[in-house]
PDB file of N, CA and C in Angstrom:
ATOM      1  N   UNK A   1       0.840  -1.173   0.000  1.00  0.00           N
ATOM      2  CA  UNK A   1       0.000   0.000   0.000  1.00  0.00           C
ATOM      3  C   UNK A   1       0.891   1.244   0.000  1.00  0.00           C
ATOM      4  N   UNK A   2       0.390   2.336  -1.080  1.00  0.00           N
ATOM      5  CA  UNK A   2       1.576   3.490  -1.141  1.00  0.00           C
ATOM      6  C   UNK A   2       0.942   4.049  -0.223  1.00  0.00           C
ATOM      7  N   UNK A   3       2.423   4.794   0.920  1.00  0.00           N
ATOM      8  CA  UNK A   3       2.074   5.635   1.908  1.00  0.00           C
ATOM      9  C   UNK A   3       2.415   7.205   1.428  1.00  0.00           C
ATOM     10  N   UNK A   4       0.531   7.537   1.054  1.00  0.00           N
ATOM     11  CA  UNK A   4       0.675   9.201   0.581  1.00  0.00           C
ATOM     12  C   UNK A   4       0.629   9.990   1.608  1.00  0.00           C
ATOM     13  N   UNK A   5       0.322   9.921   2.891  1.00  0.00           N
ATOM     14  CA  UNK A   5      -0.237  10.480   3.872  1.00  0.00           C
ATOM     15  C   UNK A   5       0.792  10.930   4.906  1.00  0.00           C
ATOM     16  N   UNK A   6       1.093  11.830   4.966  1.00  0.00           N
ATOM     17  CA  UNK A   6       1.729  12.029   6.342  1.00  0.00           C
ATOM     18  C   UNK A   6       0.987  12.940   7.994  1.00  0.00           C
ATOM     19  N   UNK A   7       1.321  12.223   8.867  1.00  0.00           N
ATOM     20  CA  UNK A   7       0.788  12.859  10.209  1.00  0.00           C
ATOM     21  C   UNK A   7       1.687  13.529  10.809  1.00  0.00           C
ATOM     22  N   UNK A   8       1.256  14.477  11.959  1.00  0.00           N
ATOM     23  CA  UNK A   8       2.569  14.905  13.089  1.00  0.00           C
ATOM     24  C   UNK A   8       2.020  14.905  13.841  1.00  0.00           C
ATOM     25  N   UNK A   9       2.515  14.172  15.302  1.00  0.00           N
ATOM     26  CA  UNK A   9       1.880  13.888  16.599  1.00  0.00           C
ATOM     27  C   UNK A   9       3.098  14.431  17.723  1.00  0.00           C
ATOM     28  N   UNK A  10       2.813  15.431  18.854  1.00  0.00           N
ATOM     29  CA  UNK A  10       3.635  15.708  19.691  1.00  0.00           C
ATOM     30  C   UNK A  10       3.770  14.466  20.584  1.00  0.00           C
ATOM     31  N   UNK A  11       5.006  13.916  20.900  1.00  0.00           N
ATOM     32  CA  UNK A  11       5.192  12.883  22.036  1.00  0.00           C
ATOM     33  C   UNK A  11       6.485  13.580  22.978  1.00  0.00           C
ATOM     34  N   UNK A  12       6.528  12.758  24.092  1.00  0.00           N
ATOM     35  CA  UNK A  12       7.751  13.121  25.071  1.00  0.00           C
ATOM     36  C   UNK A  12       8.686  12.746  24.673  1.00  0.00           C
ATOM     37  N   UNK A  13      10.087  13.059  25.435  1.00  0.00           N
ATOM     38  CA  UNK A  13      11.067  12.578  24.845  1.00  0.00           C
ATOM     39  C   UNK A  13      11.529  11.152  25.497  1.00  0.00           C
ATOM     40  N   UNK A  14      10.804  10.677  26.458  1.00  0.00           N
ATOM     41  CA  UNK A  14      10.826   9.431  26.868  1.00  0.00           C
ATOM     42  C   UNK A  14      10.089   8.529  25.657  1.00  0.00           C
ATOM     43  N   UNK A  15       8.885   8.565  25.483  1.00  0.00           N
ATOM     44  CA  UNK A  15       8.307   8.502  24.946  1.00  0.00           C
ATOM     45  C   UNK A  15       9.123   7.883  23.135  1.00  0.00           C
ATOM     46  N   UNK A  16       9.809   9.324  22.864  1.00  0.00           N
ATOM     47  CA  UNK A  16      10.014   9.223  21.865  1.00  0.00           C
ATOM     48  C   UNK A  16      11.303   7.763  21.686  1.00  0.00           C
ATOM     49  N   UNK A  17      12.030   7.720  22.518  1.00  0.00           N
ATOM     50  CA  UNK A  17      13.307   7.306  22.741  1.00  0.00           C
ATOM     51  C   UNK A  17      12.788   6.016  22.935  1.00  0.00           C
ATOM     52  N   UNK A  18      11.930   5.652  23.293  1.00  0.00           N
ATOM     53  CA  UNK A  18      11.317   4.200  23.745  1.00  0.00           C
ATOM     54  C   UNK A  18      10.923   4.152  22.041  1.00  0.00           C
ATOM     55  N   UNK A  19      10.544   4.282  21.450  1.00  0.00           N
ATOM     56  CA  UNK A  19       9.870   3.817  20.080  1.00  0.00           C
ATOM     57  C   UNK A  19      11.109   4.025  19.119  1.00  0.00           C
ATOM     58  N   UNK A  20      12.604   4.660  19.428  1.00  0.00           N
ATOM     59  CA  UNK A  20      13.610   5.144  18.826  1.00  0.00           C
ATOM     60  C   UNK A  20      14.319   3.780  19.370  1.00  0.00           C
ATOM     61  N   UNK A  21      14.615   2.737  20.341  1.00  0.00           N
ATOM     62  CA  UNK A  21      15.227   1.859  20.660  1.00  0.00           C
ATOM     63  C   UNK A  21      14.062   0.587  20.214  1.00  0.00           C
ATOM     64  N   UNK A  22      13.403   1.012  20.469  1.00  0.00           N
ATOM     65  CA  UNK A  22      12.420  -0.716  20.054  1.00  0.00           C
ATOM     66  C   UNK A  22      12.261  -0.903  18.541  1.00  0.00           C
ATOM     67  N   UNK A  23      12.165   0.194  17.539  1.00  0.00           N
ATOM     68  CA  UNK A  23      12.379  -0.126  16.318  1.00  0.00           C
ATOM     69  C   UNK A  23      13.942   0.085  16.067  1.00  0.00           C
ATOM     70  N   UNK A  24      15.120  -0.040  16.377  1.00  0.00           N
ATOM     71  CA  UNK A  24      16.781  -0.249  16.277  1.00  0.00           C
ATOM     72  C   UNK A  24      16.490  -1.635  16.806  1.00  0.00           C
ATOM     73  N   UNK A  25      15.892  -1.928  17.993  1.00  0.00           N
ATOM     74  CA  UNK A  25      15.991  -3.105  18.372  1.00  0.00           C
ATOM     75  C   UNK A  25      15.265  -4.827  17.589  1.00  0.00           C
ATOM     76  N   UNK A  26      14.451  -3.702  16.662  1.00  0.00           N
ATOM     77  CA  UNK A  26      13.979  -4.909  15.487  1.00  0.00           C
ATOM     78  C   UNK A  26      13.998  -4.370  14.423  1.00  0.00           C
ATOM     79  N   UNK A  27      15.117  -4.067  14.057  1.00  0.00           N
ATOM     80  CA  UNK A  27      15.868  -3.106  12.824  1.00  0.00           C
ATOM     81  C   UNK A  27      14.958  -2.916  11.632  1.00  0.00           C
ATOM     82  N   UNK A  28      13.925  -2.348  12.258  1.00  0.00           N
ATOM     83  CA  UNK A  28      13.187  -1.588  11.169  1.00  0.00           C
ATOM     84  C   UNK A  28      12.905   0.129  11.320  1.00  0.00           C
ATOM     85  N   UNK A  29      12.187   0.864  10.929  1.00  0.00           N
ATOM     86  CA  UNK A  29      12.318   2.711  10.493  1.00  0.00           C
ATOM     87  C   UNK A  29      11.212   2.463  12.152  1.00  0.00           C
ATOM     88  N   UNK A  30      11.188   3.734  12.583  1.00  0.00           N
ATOM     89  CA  UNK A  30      10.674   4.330  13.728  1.00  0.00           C
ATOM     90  C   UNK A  30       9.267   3.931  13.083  1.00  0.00           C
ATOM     91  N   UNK A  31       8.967   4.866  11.945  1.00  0.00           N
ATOM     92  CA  UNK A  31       7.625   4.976  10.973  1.00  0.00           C
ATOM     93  C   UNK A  31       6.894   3.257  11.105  1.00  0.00           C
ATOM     94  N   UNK A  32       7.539   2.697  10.633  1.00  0.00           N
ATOM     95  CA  UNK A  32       7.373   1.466  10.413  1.00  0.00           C
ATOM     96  C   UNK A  32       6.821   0.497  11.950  1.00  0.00           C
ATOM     97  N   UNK A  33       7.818   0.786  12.459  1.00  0.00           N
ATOM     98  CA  UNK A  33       7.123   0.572  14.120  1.00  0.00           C
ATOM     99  C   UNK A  33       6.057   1.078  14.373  1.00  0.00           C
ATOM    100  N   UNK A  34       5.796   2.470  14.239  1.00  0.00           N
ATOM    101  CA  UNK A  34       4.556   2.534  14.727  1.00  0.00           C
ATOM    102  C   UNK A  34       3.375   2.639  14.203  1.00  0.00           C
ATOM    103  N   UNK A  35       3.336   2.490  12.582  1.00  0.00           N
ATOM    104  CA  UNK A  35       2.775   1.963  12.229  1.00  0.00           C
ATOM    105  C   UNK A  35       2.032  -0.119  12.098  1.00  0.00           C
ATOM    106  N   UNK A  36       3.188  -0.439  12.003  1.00  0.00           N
ATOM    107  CA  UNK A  36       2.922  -2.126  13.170  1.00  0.00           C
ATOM    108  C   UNK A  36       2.292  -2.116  14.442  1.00  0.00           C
ATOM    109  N   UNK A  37       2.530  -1.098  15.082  1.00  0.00           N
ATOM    110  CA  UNK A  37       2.101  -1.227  16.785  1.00  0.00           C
ATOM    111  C   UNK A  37       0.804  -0.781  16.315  1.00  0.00           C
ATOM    112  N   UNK A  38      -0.503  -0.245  16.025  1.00  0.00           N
ATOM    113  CA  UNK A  38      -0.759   0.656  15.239  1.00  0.00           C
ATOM    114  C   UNK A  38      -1.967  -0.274  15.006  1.00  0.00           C
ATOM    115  N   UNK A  39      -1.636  -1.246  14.324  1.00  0.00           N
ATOM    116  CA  UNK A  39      -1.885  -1.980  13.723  1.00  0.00           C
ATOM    117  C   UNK A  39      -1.994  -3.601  14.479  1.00  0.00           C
ATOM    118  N   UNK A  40      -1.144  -3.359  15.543  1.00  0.00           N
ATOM    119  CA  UNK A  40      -1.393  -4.929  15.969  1.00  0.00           C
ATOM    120  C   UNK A  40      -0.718  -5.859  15.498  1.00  0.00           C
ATOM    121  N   UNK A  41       0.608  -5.485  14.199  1.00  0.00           N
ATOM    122  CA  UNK A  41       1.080  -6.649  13.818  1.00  0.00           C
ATOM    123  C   UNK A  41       2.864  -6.616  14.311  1.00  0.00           C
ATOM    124  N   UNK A  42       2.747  -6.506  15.759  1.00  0.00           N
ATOM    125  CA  UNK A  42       4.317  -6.150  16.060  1.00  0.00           C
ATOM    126  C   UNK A  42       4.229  -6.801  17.231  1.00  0.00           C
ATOM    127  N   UNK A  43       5.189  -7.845  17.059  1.00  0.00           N
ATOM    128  CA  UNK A  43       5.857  -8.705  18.444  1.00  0.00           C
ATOM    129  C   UNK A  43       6.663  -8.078  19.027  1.00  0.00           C
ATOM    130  N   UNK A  44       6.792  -7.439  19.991  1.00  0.00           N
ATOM    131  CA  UNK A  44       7.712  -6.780  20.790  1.00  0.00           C
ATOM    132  C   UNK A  44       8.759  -7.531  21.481  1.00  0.00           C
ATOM    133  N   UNK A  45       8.889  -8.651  21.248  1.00  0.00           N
ATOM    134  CA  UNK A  45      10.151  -9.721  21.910  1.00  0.00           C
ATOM    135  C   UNK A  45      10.586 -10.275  20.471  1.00  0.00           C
ATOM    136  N   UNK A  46      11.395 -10.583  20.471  1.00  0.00           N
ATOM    137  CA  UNK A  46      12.612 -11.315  19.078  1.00  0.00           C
ATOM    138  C   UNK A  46      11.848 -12.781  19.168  1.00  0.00           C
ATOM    139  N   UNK A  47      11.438 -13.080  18.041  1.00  0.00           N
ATOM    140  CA  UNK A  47      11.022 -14.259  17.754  1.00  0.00           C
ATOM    141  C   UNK A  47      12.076 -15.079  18.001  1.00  0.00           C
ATOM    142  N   UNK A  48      13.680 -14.824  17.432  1.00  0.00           N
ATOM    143  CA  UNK A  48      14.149 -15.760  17.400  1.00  0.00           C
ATOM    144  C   UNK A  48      14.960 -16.005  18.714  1.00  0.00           C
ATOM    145  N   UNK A  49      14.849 -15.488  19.986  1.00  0.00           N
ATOM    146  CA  UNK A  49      15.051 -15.698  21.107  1.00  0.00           C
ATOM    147  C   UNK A  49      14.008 -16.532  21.544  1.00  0.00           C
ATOM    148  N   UNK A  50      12.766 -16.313  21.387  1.00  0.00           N
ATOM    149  CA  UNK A  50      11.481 -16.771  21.763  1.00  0.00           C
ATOM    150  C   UNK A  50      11.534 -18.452  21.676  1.00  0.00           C
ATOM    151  N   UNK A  51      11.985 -18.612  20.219  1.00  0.00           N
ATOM    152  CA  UNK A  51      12.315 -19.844  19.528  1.00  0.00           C
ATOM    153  C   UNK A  51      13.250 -21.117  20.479  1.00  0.00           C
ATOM    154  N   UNK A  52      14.372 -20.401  20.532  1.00  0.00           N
ATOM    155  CA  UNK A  52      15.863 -20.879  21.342  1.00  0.00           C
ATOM    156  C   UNK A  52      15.242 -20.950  22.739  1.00  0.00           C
ATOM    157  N   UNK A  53      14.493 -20.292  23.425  1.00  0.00           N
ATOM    158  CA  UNK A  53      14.371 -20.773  24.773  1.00  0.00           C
ATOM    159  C   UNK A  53      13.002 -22.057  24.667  1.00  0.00           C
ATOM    160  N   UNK A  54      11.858 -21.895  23.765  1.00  0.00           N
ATOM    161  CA  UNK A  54      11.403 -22.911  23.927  1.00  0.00           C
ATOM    162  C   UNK A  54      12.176 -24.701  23.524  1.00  0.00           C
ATOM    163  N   UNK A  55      13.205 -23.837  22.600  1.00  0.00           N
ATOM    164  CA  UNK A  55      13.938 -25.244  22.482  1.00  0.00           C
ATOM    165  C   UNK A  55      14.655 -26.140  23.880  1.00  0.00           C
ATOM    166  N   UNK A  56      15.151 -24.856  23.904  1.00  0.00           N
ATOM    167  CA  UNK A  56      15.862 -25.037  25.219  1.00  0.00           C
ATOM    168  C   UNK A  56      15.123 -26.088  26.577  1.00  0.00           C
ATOM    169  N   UNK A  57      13.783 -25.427  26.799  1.00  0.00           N
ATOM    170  CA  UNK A  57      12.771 -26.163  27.519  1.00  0.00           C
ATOM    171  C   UNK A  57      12.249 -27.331  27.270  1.00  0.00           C
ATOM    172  N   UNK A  58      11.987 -27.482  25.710  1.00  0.00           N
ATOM    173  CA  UNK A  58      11.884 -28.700  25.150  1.00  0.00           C
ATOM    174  C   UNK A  58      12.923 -30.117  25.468  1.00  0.00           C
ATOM    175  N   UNK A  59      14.506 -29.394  25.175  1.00  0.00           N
ATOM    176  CA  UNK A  59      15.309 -30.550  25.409  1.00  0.00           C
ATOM    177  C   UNK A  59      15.255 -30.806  26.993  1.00  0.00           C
ATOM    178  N   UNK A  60      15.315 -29.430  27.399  1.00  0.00           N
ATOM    179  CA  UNK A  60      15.568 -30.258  29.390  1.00  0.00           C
ATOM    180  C   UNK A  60      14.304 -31.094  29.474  1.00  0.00           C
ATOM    181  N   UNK A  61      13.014 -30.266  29.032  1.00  0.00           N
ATOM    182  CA  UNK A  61      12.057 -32.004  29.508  1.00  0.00           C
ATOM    183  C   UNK A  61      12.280 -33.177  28.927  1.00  0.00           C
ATOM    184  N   UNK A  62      12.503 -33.479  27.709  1.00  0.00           N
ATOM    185  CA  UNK A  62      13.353 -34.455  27.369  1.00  0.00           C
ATOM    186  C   UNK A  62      14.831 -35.573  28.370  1.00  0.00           C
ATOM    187  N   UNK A  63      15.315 -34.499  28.810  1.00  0.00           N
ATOM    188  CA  UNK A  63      16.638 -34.853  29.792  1.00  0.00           C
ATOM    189  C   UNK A  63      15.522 -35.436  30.710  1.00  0.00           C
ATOM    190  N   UNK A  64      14.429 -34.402  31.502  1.00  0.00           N
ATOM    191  CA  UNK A  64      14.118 -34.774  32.656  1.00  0.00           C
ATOM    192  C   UNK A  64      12.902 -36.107  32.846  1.00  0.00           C
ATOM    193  N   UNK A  65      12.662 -36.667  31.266  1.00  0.00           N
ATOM    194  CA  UNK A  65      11.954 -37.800  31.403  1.00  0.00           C
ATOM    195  C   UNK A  65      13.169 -38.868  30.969  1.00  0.00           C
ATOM    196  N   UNK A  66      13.868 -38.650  30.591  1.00  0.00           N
ATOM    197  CA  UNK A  66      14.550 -39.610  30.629  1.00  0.00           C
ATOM    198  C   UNK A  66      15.211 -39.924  31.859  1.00  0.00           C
ATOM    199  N   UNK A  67      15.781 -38.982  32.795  1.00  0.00           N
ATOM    200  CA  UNK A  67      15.987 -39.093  34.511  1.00  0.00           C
ATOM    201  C   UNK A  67      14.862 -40.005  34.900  1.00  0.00           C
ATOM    202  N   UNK A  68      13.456 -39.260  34.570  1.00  0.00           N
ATOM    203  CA  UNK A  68      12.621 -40.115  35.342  1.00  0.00           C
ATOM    204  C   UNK A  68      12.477 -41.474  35.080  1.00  0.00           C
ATOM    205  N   UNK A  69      12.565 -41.664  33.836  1.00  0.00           N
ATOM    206  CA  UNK A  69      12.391 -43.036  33.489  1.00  0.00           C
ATOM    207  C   UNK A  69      13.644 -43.787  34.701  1.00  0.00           C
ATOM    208  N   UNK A  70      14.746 -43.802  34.400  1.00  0.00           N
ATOM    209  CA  UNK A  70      15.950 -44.011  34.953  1.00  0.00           C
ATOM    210  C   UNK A  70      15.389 -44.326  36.852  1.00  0.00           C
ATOM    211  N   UNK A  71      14.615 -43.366  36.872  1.00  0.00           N
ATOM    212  CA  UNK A  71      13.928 -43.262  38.664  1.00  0.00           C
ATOM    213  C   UNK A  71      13.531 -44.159  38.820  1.00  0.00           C
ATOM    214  N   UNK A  72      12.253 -44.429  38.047  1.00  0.00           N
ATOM    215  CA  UNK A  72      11.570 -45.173  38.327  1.00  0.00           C
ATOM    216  C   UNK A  72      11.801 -46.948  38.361  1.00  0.00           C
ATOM    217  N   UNK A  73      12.878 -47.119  37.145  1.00  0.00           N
ATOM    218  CA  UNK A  73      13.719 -48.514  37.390  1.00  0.00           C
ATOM    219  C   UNK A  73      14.691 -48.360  39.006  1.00  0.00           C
ATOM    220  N   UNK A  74      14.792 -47.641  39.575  1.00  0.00           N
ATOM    221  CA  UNK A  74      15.915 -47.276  41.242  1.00  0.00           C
ATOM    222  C   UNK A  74      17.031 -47.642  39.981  1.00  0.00           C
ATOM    223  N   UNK A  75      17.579 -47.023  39.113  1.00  0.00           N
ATOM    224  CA  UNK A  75      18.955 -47.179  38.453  1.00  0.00           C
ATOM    225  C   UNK A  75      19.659 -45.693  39.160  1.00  0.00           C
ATOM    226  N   UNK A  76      19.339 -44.319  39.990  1.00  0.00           N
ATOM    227  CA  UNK A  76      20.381 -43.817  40.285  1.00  0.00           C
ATOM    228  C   UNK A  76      20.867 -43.394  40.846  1.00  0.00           C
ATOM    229  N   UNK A  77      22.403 -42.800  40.493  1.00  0.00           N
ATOM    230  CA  UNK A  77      23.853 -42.932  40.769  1.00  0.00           C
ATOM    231  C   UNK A  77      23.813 -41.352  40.910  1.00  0.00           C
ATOM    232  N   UNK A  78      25.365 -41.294  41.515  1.00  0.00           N
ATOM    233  CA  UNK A  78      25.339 -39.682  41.382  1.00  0.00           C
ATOM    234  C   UNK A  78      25.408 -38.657  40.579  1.00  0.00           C
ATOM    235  N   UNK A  79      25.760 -39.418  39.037  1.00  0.00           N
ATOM    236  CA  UNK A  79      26.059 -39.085  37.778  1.00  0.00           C
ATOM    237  C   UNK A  79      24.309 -38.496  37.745  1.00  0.00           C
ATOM    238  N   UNK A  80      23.128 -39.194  37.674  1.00  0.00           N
ATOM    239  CA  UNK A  80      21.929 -38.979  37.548  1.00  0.00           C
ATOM    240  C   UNK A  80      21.543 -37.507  38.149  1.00  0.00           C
ATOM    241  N   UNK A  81      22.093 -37.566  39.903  1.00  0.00           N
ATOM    242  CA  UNK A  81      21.664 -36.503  40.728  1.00  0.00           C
ATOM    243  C   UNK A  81      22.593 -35.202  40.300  1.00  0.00           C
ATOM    244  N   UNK A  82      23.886 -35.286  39.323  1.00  0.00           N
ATOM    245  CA  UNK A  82      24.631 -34.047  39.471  1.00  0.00           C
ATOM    246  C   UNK A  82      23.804 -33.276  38.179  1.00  0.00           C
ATOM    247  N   UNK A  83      23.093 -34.675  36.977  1.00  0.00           N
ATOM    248  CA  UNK A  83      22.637 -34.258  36.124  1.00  0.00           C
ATOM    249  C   UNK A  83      21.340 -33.481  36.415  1.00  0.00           C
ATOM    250  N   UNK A  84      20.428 -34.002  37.021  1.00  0.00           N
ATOM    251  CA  UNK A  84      19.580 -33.426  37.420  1.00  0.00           C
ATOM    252  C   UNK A  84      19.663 -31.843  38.131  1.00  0.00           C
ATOM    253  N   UNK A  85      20.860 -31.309  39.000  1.00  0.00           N
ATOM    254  CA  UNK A  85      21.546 -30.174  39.361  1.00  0.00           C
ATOM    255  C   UNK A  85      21.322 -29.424  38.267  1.00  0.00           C
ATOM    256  N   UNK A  86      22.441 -29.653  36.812  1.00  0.00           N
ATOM    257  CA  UNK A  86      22.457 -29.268  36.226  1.00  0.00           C
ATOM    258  C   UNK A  86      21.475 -28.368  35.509  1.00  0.00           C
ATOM    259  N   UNK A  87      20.715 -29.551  35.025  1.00  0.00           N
ATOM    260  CA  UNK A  87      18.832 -29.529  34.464  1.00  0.00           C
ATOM    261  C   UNK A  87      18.278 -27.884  35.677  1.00  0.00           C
ATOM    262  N   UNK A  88      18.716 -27.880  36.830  1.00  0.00           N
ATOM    263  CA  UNK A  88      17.971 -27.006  37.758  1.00  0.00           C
ATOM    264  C   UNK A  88      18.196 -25.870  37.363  1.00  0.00           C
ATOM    265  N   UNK A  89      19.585 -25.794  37.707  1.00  0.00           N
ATOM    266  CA  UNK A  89      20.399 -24.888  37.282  1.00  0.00           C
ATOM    267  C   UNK A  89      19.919 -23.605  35.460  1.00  0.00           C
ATOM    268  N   UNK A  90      19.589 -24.621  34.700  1.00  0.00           N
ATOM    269  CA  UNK A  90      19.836 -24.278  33.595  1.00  0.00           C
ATOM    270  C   UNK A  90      18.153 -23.791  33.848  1.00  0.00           C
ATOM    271  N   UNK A  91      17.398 -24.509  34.255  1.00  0.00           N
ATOM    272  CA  UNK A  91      15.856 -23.762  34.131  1.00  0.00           C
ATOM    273  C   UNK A  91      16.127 -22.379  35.062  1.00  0.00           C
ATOM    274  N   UNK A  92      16.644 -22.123  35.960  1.00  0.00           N
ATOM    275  CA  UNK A  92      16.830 -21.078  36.879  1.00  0.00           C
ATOM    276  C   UNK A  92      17.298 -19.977  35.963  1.00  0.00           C
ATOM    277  N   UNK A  93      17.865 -20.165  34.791  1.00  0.00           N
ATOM    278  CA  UNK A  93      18.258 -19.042  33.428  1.00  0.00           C
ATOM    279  C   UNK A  93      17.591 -18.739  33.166  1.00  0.00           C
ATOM    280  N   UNK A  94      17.037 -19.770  32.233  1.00  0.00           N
ATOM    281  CA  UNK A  94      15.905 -20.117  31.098  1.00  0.00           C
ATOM    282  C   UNK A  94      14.601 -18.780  32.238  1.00  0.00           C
ATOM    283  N   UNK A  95      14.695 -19.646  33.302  1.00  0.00           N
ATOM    284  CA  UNK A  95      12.657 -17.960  34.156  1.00  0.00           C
ATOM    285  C   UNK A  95      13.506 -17.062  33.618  1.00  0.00           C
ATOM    286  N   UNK A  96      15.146 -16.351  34.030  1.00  0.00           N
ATOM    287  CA  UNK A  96      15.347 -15.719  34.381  1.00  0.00           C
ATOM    288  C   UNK A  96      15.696 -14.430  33.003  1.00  0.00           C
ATOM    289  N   UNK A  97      15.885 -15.393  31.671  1.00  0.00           N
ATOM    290  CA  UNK A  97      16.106 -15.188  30.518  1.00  0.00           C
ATOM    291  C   UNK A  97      14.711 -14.838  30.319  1.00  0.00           C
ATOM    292  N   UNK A  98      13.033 -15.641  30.117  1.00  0.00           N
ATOM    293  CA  UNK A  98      11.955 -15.188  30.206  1.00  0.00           C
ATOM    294  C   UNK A  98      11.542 -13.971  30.877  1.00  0.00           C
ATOM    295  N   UNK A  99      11.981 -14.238  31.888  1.00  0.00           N
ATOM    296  CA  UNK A  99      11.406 -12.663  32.770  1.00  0.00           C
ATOM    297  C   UNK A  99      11.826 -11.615  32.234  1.00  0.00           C
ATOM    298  N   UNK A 100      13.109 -11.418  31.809  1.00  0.00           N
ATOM    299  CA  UNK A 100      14.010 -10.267  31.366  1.00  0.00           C
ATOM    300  C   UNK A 100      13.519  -9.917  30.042  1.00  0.00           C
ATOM    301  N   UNK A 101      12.735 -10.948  28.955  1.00  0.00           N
ATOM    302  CA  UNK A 101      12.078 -10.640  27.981  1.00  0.00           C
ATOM    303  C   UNK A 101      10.787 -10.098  28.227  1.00  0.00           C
ATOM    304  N   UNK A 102       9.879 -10.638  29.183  1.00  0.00           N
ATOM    305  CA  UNK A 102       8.587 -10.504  29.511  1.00  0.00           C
ATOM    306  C   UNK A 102       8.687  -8.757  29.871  1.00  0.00           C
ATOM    307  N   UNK A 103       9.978  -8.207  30.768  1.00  0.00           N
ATOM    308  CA  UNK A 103      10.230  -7.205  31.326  1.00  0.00           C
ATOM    309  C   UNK A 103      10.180  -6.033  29.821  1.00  0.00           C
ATOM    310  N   UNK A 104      10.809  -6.864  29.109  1.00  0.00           N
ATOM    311  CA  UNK A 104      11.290  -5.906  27.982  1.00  0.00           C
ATOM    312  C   UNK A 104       9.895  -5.584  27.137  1.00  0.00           C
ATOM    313  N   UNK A 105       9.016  -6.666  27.047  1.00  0.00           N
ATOM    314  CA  UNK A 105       7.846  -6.622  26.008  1.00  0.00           C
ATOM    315  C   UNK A 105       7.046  -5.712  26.849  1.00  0.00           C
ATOM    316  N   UNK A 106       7.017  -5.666  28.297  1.00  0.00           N
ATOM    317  CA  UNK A 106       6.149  -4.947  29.198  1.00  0.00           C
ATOM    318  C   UNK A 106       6.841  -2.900  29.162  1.00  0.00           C
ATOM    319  N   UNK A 107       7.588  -2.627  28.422  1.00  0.00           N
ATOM    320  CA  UNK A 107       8.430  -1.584  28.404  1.00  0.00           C
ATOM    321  C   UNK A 107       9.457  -1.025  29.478  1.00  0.00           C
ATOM    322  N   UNK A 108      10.044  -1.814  30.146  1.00  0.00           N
ATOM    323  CA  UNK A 108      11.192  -2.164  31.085  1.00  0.00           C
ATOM    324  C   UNK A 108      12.458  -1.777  30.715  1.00  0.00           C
ATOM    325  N   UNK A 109      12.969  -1.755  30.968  1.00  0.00           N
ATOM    326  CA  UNK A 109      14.542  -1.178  30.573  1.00  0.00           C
ATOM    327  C   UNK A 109      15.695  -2.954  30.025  1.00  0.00           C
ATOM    328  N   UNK A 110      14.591  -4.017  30.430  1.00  0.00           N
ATOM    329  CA  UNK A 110      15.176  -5.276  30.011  1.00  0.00           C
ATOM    330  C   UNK A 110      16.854  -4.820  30.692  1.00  0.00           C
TER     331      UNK A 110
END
């Protein structure tokens, strides 16, 4: 659709600077952002972060049924319990990686 039209809208300079980093931050024109927001067709978190952590979640439940399976035969060892640490460990990112996105989509300083 050709854009013949132009508007001018006074905003703050907070304001402005928040819509000046979130479209750099999904490397498209300011215009373009807010026209998407606008519109409803703008994900405010990186898809392809979005992607990588559900993977991420995907494989540890994977790890963590295969632990269980392992449980439920009494097969384990400490190799099992350091793995399982691990598995903890790595979900304790993974909220902490979510939150920090959730923070960012909510207009947070992420």
């Amino acid at each position: 659709m050709k854009k013949n039209m132009e508007r001018h809208y006074r905003i703050d300079e907070v304001t402005a600077e928040r819509i000046k980093e979130r479209a750099r931050y999904l490397s498209i024109s300011e215009s373009e952002y807010v026209r998407r927001l606008i519109m409803s067709d703008l994900s405010p978190v990186d898809p392809k972060a979005m992607k990588e952590i559900v993977r991420h979640i995907a494989a540890i439940g994977n790890n963590i049924n295969q632990i269980a399976h392992v449980a439920n035969m009494m097969l384990f060892d400490r190799c099992d319990l350091e793995r399982i640490d691990e598995f903890r460990m790595e979900l304790i990112e993974l909220k902490k990686e979510v939150l920090r996105l959730i923070k960012k989509m909510e207009g947070g300083d992420g």
